[in-house]
Protein backbone atom coordinates (compact mmCIF):
# COMPACT_ATOMS: atom_id res chain seq x y z
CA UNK A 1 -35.80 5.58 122.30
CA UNK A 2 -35.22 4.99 125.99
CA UNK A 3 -34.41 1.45 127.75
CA UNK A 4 -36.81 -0.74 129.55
CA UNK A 5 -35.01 0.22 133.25
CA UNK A 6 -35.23 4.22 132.15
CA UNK A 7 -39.16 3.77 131.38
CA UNK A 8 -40.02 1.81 134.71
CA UNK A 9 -38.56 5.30 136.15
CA UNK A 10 -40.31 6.99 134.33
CA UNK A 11 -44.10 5.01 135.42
CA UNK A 12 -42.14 5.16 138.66
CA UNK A 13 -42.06 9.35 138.26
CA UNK A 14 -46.05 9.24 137.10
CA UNK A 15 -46.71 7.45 140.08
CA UNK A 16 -45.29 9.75 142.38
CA UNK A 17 -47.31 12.75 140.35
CA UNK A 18 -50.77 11.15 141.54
CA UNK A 19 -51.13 8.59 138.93
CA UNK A 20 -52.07 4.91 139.31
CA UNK A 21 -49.76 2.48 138.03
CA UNK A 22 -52.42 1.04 135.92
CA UNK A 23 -52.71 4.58 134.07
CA UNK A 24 -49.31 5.67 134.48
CA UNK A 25 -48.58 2.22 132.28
CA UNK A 26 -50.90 2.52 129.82
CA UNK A 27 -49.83 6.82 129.22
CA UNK A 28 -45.94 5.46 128.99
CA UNK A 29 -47.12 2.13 127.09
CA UNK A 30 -45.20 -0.01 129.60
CA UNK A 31 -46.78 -3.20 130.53
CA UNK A 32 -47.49 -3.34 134.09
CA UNK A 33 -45.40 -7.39 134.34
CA UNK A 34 -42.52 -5.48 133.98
CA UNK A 35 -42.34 -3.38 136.77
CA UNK A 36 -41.75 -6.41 138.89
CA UNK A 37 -38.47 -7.58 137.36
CA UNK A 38 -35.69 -6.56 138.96
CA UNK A 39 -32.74 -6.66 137.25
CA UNK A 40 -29.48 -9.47 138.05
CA UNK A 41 -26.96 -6.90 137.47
CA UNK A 42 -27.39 -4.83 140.29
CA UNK A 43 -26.64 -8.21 142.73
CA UNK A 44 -23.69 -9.64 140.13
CA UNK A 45 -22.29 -5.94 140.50
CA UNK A 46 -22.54 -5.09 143.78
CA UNK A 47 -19.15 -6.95 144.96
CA UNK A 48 -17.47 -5.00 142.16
CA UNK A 49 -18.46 -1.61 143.02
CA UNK A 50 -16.95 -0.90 146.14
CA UNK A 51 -13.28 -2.14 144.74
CA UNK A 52 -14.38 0.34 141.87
CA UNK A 53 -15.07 3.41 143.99
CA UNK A 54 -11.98 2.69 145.96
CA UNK A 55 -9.33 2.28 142.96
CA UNK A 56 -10.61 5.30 141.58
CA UNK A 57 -10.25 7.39 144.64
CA UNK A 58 -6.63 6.73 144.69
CA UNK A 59 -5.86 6.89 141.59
CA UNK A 60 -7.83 10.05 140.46
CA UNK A 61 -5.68 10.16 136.81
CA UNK A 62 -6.60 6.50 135.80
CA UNK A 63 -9.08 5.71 132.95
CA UNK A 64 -11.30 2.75 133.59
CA UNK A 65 -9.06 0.25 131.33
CA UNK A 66 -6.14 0.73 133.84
CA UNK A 67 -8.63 0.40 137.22
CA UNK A 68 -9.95 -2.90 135.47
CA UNK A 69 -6.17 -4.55 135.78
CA UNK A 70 -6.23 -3.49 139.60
CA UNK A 71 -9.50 -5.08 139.93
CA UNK A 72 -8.42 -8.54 138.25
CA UNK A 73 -5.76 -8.47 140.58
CA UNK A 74 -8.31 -8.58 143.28
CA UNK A 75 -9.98 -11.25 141.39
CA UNK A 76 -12.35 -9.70 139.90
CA UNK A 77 -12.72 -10.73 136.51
CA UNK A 78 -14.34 -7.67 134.45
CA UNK A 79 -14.36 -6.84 130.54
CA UNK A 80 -13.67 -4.11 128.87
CA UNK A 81 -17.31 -3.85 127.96
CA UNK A 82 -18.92 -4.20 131.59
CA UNK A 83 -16.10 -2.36 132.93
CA UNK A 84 -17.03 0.57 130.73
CA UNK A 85 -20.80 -0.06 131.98
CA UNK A 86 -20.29 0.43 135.82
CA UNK A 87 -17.52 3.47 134.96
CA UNK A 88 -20.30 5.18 133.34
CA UNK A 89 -22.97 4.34 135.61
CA UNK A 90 -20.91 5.57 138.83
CA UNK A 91 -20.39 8.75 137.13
CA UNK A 92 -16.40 8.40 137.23
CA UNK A 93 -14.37 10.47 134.85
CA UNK A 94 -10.87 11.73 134.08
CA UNK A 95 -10.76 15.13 134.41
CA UNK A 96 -9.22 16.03 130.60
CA UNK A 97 -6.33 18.52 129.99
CA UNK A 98 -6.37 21.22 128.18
CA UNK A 99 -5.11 20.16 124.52
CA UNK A 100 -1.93 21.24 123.32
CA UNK A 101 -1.23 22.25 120.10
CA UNK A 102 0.82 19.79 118.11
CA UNK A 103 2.73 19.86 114.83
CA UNK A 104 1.73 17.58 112.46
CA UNK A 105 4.30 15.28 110.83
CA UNK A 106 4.52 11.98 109.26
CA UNK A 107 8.00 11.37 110.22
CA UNK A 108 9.24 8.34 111.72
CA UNK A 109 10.97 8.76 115.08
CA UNK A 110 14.87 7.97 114.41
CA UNK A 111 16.27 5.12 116.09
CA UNK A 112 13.48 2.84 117.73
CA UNK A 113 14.41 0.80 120.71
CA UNK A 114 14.66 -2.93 120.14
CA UNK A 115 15.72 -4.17 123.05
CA UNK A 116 16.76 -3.75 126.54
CA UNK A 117 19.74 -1.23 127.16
CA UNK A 118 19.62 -0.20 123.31
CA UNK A 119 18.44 3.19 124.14
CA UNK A 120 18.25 4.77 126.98
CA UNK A 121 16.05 8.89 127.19
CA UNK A 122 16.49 11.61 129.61
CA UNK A 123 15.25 14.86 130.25
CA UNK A 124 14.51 17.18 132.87
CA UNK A 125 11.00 18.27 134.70
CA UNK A 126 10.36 21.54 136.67
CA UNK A 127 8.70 22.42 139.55
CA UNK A 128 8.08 24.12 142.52
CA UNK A 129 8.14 23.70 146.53
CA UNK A 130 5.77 25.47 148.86
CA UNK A 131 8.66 27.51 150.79
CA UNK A 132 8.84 28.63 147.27
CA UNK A 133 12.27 26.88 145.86
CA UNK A 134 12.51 25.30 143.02
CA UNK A 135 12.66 21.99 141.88
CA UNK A 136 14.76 20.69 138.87
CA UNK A 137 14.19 16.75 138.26
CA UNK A 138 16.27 14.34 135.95
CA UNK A 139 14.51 11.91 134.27
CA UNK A 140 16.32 8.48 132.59
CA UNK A 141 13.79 5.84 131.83
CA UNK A 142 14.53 2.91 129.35
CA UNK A 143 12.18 3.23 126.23
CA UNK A 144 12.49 -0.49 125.56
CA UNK A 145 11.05 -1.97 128.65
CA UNK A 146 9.67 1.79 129.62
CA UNK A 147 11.15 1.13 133.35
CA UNK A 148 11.94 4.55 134.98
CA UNK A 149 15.65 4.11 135.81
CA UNK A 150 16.06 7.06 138.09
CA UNK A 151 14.88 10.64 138.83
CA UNK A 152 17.30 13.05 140.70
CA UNK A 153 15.45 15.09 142.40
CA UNK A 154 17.68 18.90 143.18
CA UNK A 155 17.68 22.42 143.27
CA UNK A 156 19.83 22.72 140.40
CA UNK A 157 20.93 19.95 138.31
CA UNK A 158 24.91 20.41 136.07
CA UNK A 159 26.36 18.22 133.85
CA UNK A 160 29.06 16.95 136.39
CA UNK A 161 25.95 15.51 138.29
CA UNK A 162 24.62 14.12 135.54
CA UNK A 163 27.51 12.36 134.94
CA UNK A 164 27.24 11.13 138.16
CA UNK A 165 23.66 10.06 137.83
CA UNK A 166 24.29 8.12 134.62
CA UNK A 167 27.35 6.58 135.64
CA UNK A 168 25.49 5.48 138.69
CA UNK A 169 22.97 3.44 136.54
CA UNK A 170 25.17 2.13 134.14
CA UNK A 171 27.16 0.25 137.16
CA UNK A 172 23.56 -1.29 138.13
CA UNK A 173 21.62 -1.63 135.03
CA UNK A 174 24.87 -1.95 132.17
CA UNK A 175 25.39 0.94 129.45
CA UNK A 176 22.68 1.12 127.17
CA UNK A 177 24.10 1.31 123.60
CA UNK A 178 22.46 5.03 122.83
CA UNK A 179 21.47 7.79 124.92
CA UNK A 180 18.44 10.12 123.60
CA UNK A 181 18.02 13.70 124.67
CA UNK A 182 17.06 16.89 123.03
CA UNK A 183 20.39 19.68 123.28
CA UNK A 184 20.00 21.19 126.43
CA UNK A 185 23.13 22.92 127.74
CA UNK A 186 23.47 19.69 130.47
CA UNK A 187 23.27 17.51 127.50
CA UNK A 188 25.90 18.70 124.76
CA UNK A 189 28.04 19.88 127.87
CA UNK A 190 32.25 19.00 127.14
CA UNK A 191 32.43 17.07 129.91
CA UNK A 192 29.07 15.17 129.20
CA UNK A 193 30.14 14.69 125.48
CA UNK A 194 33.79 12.97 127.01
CA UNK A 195 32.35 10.69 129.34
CA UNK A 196 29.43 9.28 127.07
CA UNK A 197 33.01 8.82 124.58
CA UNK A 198 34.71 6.93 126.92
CA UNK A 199 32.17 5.09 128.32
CA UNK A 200 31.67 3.89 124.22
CA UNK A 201 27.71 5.05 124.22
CA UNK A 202 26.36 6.91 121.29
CA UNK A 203 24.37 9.54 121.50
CA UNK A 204 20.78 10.25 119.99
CA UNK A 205 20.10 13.95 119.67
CA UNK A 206 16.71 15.13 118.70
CA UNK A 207 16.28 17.64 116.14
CA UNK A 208 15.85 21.09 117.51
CA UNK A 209 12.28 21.86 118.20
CA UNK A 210 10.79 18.35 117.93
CA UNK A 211 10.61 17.19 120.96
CA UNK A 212 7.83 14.12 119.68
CA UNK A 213 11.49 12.70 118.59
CA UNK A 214 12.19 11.85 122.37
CA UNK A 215 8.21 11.05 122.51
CA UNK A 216 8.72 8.22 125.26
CA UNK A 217 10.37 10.32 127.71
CA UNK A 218 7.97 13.25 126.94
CA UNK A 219 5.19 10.82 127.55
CA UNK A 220 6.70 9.84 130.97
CA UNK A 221 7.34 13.17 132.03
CA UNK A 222 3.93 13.98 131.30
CA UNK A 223 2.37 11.29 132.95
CA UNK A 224 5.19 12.01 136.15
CA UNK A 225 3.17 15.49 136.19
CA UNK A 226 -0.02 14.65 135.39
CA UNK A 227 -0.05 11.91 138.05
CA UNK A 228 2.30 13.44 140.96
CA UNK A 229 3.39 16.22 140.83
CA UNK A 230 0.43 18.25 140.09
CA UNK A 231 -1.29 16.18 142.86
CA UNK A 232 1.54 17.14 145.42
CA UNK A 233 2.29 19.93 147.78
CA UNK A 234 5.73 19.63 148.65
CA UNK A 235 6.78 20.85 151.74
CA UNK A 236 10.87 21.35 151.26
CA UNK A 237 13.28 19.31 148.53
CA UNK A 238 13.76 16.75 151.15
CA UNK A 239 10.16 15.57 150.95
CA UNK A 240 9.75 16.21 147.36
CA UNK A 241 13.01 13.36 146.99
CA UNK A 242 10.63 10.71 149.13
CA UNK A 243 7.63 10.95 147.59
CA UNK A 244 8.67 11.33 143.79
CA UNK A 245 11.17 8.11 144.71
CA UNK A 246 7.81 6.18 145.88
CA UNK A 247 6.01 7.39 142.69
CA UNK A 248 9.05 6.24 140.52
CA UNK A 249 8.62 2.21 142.34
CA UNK A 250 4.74 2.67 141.56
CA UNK A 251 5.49 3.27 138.45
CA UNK A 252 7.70 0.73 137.97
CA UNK A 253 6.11 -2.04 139.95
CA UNK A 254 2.47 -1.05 139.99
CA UNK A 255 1.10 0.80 137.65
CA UNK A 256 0.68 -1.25 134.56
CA UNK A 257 1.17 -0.09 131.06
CA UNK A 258 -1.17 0.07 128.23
CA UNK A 259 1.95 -0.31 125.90
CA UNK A 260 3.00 -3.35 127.34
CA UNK A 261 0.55 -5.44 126.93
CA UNK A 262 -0.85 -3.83 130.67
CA UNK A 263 2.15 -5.07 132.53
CA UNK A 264 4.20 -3.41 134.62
CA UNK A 265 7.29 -2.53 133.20
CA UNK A 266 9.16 -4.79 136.27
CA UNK A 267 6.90 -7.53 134.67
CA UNK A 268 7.53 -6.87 131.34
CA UNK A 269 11.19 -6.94 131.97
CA UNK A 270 11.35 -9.92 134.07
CA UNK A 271 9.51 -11.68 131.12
CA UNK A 272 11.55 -10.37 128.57
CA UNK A 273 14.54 -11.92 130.30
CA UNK A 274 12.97 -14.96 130.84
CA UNK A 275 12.43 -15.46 126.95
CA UNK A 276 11.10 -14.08 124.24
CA UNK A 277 8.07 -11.56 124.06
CA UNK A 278 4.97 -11.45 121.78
CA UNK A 279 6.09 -7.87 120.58
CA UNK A 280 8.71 -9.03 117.86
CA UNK A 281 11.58 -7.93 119.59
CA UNK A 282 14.94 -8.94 119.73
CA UNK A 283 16.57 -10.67 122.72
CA UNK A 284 17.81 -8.07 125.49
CA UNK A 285 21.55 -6.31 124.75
CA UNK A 286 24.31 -7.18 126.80
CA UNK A 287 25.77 -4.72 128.98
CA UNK A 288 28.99 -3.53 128.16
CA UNK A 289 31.38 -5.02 130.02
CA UNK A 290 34.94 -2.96 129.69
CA UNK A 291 33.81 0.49 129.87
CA UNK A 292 36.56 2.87 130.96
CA UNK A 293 37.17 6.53 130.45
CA UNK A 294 40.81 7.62 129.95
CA UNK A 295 42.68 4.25 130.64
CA UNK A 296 40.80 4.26 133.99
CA UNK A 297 37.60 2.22 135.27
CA UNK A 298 34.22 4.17 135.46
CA UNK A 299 33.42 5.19 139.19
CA UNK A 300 30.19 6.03 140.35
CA UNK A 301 29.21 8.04 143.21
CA UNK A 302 29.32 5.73 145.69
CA UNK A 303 32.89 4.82 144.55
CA UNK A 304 31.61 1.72 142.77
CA UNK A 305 34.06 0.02 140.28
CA UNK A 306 32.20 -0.09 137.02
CA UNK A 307 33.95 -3.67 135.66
């Protein structure tokens, strides 16, 4: 069975053989008053699909339900539905990965987030320049609100500059009350272990070889590659530090989130400290507010007194 617009193509088709449209109608059983109607789609759509073409041209990685939220914020009102329609009929498609193989497991993931600054995930991602150096990036995001905190960008990344990046955030954003990782020699590092003590956060190791236990971070690292940094060609560390810091505001500020309800996570944050949120969570943590490490205040890099 074939619609009524695919079998006026197909008289349309006869016609061009040599056929009459009076024959061509009655072979295909199409009666001829229909080949006059012409369809109020194509005018309704036609202010939509430029927007449509355009989104998706920037934003190759993007399935059609994240496009539609960048077209209602053009004004174009679309449902999932018709938006599905005129992704199909433009011929627009994520390219799909390759599948990787996954352990099953039933498991619950230990320690949820519930709130803001309850727990906080890191990890690293690799990569490579074009002069050929490589690239070792340290990802912190918050799992509650899923904002990407920060992502050092170096050559090579120790657990003394870790320290420094965390310690960093914690004098802008408060100490969250856990810190996830997996147990990565930066992670279970002495000097690491000390300063997480003193600074009175707990931390959330993963089980060895389960990395779906840290499954937000993993999902943000995957999306950082998937959307950047396999799209990049980074010239030298110095421009690899721009444009991954302009991909980390995007993603913050831009890019909504099917998770949260298709907000950004700067939304979702601003309206989670503005009241409650339809996700049954509790009220943000406070940050810690006495957080000192050997009788002495918490510097950061910048020398800023963490009080």
């Amino acid at each position: 069975m074939v619609g009524a617009r695919v079998r006026r193509q197909q008289v349309a088709y006869a016609e061009g053989r040599g056929l009459s449209r009076r024959r061509a109608c009655a072979v295909l059983s199409v009666a001829r008053s229909t080949m006059g109607y012409v369809s109020s789609l194509v005018a309704r759509d036609a202010a939509v699909l430029s927007p449509l073409r355009t989104w998706a041209a920037q934003y190759p990685r993007y399935g059609y339900r994240t496009i539609r939220i960048f077209l209602e914020r053009q004004g174009h009102a679309l449902g999932t539905d018709r938006m599905y329609r005129l992704w199909r009929q433009e011929g627009l498609q994520v390219p799909k990965k390759r599948p990787r193989r996954r352990v099953a497991t039933s498991r619950p993931r230990p320690l949820p987030a519930t709130a803001m600054n309850h727990v906080w995930a890191y990890d690293f991602v690799f990569d490579t320049c074009a002069d050929g150096r490589p690239l070792k990036c340290l990802t912190v995001i918050d799992e509650f609100t899923r904002e990407c905190l920060a992502i050092d960008v170096a050559g090579g990344i120790r657990s003394g500059r870790v320290i420094d990046v965390l310690t960093q955030l914690v004098s802008v954003h408060g100490a969250p009350r856990h810190l996830r990782s997996d147990n990565g020699p930066e992670f279970v590092a002495r000097a690491i272990l000390r300063w997480l003590q003193g600074a009175q956060i707990e931390t959330a190791f993963i089980d060895p070889g389960t990395p779906w236990q840290n499954g937000t971070d993993e999902s943000f690292n995957g999306k950082f590659r998937d959307q950047h940094l396999s799209r990049q060609w980074f010239r030298n560390r110095a421009d690899a530090k721009v444009s991954i810091e302009q991909w980390r505001l995007h993603y913050n500020e831009v890019r909504p989130h099917s998770s949260l309800g298709y907000l950004t996570p700067a939304e979702f944050k601003a309206k989670h400290l503005a009241g409650p949120v339809d996700r049954g969570r509790s009220p943000a943590m406070p940050a810690r507010a006495d957080i000192k490490q050997n009788g002495e205040p918490l510097t950061g890099p910048m020398g800023a007194v963490l009080q």
